[in-house]
Each structure stands twice: as C-alpha cells, then as structure tokens.
PDB file of N, CA and C in Angstrom:
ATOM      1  N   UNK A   1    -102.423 -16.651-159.915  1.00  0.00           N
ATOM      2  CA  UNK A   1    -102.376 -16.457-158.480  1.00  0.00           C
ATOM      3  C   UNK A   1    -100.944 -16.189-158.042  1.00  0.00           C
ATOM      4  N   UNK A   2    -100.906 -14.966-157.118  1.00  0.00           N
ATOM      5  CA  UNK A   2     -99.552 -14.670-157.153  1.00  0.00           C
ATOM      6  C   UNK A   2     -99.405 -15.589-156.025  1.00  0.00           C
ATOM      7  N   UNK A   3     -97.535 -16.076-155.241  1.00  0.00           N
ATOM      8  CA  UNK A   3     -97.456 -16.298-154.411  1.00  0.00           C
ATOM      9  C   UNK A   3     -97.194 -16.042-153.608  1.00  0.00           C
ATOM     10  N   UNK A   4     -97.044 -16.011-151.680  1.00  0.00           N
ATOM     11  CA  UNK A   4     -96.669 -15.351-151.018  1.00  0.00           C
ATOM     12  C   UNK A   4     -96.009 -15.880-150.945  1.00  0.00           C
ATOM     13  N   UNK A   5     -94.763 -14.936-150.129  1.00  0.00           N
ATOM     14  CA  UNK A   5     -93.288 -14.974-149.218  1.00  0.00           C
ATOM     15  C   UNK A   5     -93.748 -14.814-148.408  1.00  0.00           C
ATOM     16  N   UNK A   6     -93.682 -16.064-147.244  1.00  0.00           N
ATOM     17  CA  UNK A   6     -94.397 -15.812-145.821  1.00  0.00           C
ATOM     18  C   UNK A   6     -92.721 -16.291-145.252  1.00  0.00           C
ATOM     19  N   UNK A   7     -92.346 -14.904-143.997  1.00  0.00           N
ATOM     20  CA  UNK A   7     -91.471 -14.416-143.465  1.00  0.00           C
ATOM     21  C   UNK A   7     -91.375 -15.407-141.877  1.00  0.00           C
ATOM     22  N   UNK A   8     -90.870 -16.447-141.990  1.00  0.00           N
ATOM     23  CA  UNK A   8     -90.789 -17.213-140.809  1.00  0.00           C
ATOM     24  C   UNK A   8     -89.893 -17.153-139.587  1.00  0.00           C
ATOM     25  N   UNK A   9     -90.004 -16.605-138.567  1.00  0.00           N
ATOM     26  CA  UNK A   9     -89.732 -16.194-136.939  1.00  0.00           C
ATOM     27  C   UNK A   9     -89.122 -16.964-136.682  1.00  0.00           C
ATOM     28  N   UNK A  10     -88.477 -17.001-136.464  1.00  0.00           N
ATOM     29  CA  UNK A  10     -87.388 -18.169-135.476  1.00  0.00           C
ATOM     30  C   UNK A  10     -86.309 -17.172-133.958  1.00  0.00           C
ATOM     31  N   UNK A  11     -86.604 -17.546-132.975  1.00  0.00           N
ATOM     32  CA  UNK A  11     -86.703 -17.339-131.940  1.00  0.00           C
ATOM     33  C   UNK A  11     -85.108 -18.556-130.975  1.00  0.00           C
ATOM     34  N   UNK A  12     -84.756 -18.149-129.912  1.00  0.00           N
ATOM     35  CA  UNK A  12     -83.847 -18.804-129.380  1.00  0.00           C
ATOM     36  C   UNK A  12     -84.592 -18.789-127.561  1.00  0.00           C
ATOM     37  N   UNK A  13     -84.044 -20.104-127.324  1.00  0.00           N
ATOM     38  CA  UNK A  13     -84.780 -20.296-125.620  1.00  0.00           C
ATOM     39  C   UNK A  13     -84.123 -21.287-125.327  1.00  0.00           C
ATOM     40  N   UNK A  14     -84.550 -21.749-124.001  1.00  0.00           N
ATOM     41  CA  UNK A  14     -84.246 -22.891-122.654  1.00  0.00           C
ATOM     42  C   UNK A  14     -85.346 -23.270-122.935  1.00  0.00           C
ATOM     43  N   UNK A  15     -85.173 -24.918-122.494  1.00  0.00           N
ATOM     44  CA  UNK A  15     -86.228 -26.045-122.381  1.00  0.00           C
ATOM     45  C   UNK A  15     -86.469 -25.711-120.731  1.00  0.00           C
ATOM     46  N   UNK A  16     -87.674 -25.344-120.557  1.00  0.00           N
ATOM     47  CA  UNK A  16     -88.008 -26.093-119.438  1.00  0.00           C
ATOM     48  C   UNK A  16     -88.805 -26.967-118.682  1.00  0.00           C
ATOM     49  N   UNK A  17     -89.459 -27.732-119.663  1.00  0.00           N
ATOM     50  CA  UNK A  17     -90.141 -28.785-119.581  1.00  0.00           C
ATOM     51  C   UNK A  17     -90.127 -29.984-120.496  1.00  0.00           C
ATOM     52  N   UNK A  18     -90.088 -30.754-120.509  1.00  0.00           N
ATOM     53  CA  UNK A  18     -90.014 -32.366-121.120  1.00  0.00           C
ATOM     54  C   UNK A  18     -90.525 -33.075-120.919  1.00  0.00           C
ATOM     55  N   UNK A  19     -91.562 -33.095-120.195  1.00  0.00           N
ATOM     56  CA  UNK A  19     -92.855 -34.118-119.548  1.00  0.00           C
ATOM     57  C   UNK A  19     -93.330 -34.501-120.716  1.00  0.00           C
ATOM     58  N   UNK A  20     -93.533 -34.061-121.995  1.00  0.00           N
ATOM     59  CA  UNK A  20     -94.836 -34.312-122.408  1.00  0.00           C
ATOM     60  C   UNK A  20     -94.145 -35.312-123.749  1.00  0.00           C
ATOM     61  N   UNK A  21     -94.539 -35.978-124.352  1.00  0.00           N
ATOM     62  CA  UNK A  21     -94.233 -36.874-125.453  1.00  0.00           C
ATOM     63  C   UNK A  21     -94.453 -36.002-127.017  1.00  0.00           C
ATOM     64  N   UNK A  22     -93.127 -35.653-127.529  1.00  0.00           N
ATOM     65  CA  UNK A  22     -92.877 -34.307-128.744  1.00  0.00           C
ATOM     66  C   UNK A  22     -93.573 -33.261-128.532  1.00  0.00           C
ATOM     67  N   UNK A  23     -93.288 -32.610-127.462  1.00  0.00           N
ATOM     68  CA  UNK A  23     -93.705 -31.414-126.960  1.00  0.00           C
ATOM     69  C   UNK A  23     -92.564 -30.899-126.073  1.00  0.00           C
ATOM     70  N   UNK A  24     -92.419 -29.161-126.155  1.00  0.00           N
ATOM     71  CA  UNK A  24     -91.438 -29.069-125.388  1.00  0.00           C
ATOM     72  C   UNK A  24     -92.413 -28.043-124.724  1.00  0.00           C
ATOM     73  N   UNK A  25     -91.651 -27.205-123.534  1.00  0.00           N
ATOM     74  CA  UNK A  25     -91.865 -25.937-122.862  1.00  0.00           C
ATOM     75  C   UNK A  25     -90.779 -24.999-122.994  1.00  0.00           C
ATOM     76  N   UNK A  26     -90.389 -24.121-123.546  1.00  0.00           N
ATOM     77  CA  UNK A  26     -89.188 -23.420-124.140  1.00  0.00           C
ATOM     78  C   UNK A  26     -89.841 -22.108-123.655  1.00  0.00           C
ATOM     79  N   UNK A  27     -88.547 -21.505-122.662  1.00  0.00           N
ATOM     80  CA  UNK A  27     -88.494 -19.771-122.300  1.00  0.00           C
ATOM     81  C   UNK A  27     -88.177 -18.892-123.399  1.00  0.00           C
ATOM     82  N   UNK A  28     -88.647 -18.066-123.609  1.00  0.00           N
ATOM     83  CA  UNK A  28     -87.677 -17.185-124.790  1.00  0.00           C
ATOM     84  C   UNK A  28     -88.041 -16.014-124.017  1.00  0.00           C
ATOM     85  N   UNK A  29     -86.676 -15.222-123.582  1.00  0.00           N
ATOM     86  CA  UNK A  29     -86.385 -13.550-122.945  1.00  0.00           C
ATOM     87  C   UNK A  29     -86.352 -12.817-124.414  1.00  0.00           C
ATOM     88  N   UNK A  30     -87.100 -11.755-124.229  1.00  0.00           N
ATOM     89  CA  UNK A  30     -86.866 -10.310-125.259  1.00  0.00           C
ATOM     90  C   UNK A  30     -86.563  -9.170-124.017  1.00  0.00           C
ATOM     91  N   UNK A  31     -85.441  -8.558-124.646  1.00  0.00           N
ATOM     92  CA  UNK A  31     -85.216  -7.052-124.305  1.00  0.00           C
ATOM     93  C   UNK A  31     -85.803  -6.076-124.793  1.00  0.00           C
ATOM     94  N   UNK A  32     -86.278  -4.915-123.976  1.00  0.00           N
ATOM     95  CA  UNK A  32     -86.962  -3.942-125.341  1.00  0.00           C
ATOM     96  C   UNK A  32     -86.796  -2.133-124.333  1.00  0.00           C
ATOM     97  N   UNK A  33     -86.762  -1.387-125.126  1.00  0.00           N
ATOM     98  CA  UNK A  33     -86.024   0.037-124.220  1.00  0.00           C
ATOM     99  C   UNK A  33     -87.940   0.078-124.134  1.00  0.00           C
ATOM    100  N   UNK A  34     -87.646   0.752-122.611  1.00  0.00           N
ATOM    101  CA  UNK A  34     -89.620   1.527-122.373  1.00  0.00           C
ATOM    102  C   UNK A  34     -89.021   2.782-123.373  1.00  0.00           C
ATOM    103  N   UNK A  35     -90.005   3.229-123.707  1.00  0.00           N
ATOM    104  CA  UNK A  35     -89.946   4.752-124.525  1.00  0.00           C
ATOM    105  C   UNK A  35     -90.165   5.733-123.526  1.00  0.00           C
ATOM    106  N   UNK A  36     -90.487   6.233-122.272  1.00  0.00           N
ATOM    107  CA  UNK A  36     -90.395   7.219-121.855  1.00  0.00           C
ATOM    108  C   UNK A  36     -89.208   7.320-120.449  1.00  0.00           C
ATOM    109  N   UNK A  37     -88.843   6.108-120.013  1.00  0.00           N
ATOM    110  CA  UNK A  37     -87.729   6.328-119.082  1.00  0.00           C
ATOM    111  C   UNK A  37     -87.031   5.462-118.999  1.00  0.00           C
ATOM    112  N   UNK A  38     -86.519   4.842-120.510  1.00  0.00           N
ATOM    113  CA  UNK A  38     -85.555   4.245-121.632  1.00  0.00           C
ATOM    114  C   UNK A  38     -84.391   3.073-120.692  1.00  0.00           C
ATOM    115  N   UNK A  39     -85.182   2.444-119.829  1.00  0.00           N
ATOM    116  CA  UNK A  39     -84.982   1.514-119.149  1.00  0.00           C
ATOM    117  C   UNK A  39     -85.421   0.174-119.829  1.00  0.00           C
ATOM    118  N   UNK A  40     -84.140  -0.751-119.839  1.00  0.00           N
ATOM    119  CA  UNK A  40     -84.924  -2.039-120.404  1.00  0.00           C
ATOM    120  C   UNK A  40     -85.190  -3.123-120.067  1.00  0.00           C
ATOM    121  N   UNK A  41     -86.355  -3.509-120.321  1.00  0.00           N
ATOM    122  CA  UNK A  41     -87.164  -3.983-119.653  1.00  0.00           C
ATOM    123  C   UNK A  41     -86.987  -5.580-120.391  1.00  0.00           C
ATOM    124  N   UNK A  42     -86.997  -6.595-119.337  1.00  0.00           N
ATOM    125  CA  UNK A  42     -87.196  -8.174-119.405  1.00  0.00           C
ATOM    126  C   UNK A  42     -88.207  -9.054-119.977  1.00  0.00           C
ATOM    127  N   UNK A  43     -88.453  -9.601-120.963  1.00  0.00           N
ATOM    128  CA  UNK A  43     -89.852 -10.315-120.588  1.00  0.00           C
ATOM    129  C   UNK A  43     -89.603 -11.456-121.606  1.00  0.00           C
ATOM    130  N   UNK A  44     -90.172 -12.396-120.872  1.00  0.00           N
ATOM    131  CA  UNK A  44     -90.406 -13.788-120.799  1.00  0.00           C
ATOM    132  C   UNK A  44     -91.496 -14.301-121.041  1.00  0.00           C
ATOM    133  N   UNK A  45     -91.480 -15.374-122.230  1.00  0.00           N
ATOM    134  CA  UNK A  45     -92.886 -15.752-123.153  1.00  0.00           C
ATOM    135  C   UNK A  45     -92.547 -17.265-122.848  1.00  0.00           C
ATOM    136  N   UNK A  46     -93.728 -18.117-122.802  1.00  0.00           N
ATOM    137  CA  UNK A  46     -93.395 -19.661-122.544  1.00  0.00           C
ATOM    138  C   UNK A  46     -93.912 -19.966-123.822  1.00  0.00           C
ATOM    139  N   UNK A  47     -93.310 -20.509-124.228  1.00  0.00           N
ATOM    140  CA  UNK A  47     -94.219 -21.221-125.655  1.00  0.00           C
ATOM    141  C   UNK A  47     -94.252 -22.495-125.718  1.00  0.00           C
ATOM    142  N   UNK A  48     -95.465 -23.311-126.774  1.00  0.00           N
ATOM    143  CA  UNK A  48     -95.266 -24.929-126.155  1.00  0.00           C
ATOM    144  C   UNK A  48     -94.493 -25.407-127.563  1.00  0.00           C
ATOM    145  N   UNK A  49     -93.919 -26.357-127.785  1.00  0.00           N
ATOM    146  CA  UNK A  49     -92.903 -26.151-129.153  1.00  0.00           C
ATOM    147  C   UNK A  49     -93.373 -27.884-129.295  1.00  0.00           C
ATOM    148  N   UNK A  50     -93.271 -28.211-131.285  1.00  0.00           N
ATOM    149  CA  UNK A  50     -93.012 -29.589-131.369  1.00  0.00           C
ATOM    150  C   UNK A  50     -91.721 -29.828-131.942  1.00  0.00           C
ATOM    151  N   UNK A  51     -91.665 -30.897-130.769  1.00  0.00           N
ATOM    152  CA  UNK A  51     -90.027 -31.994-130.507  1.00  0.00           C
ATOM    153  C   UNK A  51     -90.283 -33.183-131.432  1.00  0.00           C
ATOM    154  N   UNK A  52     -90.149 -33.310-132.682  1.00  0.00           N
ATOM    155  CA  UNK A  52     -90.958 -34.490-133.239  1.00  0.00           C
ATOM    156  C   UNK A  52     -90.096 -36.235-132.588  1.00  0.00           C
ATOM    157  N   UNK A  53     -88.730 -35.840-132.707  1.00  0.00           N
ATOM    158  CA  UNK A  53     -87.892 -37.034-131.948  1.00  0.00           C
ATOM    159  C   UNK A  53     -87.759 -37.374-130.837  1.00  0.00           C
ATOM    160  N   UNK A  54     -88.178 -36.077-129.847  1.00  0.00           N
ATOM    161  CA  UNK A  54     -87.824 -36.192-128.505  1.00  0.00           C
ATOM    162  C   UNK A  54     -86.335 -35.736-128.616  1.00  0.00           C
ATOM    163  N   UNK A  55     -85.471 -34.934-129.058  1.00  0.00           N
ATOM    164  CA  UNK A  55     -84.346 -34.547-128.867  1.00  0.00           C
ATOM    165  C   UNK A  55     -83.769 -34.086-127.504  1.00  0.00           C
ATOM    166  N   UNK A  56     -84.784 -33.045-127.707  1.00  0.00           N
ATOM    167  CA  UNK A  56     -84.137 -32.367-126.447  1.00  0.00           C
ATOM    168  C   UNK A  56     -84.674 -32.315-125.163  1.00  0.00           C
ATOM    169  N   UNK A  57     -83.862 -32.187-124.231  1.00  0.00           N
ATOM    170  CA  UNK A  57     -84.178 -32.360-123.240  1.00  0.00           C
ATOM    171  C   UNK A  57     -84.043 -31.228-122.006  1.00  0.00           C
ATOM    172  N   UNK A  58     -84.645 -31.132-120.824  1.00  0.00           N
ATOM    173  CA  UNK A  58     -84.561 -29.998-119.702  1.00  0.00           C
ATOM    174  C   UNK A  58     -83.171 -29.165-119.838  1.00  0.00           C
ATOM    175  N   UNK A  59     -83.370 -28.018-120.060  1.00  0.00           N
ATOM    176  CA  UNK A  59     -82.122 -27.134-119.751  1.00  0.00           C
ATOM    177  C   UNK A  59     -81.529 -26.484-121.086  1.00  0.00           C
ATOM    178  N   UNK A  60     -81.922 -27.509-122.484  1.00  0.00           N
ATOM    179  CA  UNK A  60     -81.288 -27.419-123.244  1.00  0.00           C
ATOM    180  C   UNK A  60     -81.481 -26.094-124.284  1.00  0.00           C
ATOM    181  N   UNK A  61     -80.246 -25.013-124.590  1.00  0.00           N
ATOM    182  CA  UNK A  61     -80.694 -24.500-125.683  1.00  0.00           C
ATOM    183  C   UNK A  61     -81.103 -24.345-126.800  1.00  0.00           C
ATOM    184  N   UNK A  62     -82.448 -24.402-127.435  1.00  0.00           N
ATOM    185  CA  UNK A  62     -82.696 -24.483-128.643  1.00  0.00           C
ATOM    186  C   UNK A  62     -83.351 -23.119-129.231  1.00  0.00           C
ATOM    187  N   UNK A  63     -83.525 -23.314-130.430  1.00  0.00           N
ATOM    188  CA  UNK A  63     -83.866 -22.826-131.782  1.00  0.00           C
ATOM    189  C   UNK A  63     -84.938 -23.232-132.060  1.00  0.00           C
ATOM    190  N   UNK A  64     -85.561 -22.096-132.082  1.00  0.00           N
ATOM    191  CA  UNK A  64     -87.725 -22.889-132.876  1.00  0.00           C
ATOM    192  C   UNK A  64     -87.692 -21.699-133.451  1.00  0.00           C
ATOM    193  N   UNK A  65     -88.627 -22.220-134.657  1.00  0.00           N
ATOM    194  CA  UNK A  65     -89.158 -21.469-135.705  1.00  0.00           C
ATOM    195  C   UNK A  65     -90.610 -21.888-136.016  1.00  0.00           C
ATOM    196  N   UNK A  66     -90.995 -20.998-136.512  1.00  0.00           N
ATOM    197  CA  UNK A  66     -92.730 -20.623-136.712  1.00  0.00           C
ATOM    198  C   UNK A  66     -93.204 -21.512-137.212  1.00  0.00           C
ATOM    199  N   UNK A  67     -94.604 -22.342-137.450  1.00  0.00           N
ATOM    200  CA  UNK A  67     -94.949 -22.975-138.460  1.00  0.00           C
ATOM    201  C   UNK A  67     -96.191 -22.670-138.477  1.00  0.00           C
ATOM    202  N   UNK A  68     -96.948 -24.038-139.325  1.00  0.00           N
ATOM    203  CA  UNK A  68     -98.571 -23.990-139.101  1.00  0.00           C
ATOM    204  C   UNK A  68     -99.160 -24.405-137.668  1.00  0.00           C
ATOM    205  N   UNK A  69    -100.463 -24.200-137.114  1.00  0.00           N
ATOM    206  CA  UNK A  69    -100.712 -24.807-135.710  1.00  0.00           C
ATOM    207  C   UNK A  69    -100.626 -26.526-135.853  1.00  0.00           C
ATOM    208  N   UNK A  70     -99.854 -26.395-134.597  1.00  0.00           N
ATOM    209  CA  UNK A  70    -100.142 -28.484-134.824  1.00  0.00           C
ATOM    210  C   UNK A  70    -101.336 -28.846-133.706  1.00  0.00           C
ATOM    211  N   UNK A  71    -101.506 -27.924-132.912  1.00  0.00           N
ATOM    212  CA  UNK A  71    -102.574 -28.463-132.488  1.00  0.00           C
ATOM    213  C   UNK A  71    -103.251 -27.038-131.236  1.00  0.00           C
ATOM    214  N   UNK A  72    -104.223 -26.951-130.237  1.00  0.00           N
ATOM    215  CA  UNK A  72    -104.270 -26.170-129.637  1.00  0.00           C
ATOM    216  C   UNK A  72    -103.521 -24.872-129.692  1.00  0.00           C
ATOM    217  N   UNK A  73    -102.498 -24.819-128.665  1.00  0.00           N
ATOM    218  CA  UNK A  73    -100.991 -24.258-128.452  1.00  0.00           C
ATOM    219  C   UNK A  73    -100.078 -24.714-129.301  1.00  0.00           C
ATOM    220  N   UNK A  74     -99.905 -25.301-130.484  1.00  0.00           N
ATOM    221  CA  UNK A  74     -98.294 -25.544-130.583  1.00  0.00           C
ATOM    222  C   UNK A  74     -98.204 -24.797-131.704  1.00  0.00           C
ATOM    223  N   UNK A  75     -97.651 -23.842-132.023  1.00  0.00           N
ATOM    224  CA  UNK A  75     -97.278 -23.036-133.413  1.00  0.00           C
ATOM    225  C   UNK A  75     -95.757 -23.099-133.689  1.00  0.00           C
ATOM    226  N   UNK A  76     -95.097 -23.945-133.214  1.00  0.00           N
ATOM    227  CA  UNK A  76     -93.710 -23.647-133.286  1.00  0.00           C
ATOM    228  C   UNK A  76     -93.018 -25.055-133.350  1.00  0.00           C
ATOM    229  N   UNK A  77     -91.948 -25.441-134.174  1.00  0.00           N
ATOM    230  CA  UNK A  77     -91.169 -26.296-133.868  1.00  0.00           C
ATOM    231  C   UNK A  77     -89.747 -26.320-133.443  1.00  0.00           C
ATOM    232  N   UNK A  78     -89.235 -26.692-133.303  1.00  0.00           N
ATOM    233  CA  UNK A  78     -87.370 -26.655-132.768  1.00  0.00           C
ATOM    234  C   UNK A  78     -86.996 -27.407-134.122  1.00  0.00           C
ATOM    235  N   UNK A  79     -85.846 -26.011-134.682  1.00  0.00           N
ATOM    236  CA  UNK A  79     -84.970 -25.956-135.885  1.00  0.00           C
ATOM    237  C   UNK A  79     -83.622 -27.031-134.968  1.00  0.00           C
ATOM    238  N   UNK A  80     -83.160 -26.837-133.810  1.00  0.00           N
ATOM    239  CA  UNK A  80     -82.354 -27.249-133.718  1.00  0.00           C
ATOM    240  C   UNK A  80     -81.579 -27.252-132.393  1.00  0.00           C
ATOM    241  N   UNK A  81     -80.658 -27.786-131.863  1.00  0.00           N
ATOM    242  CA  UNK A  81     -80.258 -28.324-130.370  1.00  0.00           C
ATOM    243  C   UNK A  81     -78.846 -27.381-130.372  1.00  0.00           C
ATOM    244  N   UNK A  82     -78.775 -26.220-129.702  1.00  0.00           N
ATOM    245  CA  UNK A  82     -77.960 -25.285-130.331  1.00  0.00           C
ATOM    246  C   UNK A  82     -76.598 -25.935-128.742  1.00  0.00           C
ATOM    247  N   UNK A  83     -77.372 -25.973-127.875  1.00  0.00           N
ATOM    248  CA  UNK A  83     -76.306 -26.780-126.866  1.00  0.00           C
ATOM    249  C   UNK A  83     -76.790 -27.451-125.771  1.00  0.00           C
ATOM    250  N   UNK A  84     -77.003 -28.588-125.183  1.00  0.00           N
ATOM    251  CA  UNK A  84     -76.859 -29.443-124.396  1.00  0.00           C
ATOM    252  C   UNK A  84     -76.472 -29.466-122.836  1.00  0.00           C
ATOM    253  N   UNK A  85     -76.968 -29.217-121.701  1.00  0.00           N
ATOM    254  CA  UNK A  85     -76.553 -29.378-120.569  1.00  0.00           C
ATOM    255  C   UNK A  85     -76.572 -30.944-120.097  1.00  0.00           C
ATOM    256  N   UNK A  86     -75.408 -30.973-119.106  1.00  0.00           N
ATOM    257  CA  UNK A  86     -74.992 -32.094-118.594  1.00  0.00           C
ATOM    258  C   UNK A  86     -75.518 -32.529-117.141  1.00  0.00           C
ATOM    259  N   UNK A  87     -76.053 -33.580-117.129  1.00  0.00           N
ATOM    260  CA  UNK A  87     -76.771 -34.244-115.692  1.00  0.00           C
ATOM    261  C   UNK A  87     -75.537 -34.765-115.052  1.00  0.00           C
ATOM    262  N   UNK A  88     -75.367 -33.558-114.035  1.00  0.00           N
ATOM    263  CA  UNK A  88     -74.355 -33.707-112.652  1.00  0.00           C
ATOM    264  C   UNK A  88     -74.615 -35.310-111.796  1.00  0.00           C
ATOM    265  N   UNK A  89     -76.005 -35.271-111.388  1.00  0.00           N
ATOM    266  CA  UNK A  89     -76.595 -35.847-110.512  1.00  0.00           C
ATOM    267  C   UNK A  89     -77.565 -37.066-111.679  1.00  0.00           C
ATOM    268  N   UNK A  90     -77.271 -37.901-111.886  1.00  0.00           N
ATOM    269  CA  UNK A  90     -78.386 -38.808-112.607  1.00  0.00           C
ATOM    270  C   UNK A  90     -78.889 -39.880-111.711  1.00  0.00           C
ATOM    271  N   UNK A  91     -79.652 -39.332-110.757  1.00  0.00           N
ATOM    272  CA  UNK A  91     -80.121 -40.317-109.925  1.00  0.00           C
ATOM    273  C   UNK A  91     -81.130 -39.544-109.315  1.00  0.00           C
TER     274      UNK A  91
END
C-alpha cells in the first residue's frame, strides 16, 4: 500500500470570537485579481478553529492549519499565536 503525502493548508487570521471553550472564530482575508476587469477583489471566510488550551484570545493573530474534522464545523486548528493585542480598557 502506497502512502499518501497529504499537502496541509495553513492559513493566517484575527480571532474574533472567544466565547466558546477551545474553539475559536478566526477571519482569514484572500486577495484574488477578477479575470475580466483585473480588479482585486476582498473576501473574507470565518472559520471555526480548535484552541485546545484556550491560548488565544479576541483580536489575536494566529496561524491554523488543516486537520481531520473535530467535530461539525471545526476542520482546523491554530499552529500558533503569531501576535497578541493588548486590553487598553480591562474593565
């Protein structure tokens, strides 16, 4: 049985949700040229990501990469906490 090389995605985004217990809500923007009036165009995918520690938190930039489904929605986990925003206001 031969084996596969399965080619794993890893993607960069903002947290914007943290409600949920090892679960995140992470934005990820792609750029992409339209092909006929080579304008480029924005777009924005929400994906639901697993946080297994609870690391990160609202705002923060991370790193997720592909995996197996963990459950419903979650196909993705966070490789890593690439930078940290600071709570101005903690109250």
């Amino acid at each position: 049985m031969e084996s596969r090389k399965i080619k794993k995605v890893e993607k960069t985004g903002i947290v914007v949700s943290d409600k949920m217990d090892k679960s995140r809500i992470v934005l990820v923007e792609s750029k992409s040229k339209h092909p006929f009036y080579h304008k480029f165009i924005k777009k924005r995918k929400k994906i639901m990501v697993h946080d297994e520690a609870n690391v990160s938190k609202k705002g923060d930039t991370v790193s997720i990469i592909q995996c197996r489904p963990l459950s419903r929605r979650k196909r993705w986990m966070i490789k890593e906490v690439m930078s940290t925003t600071k709570n101005l206001n903690p109250g």
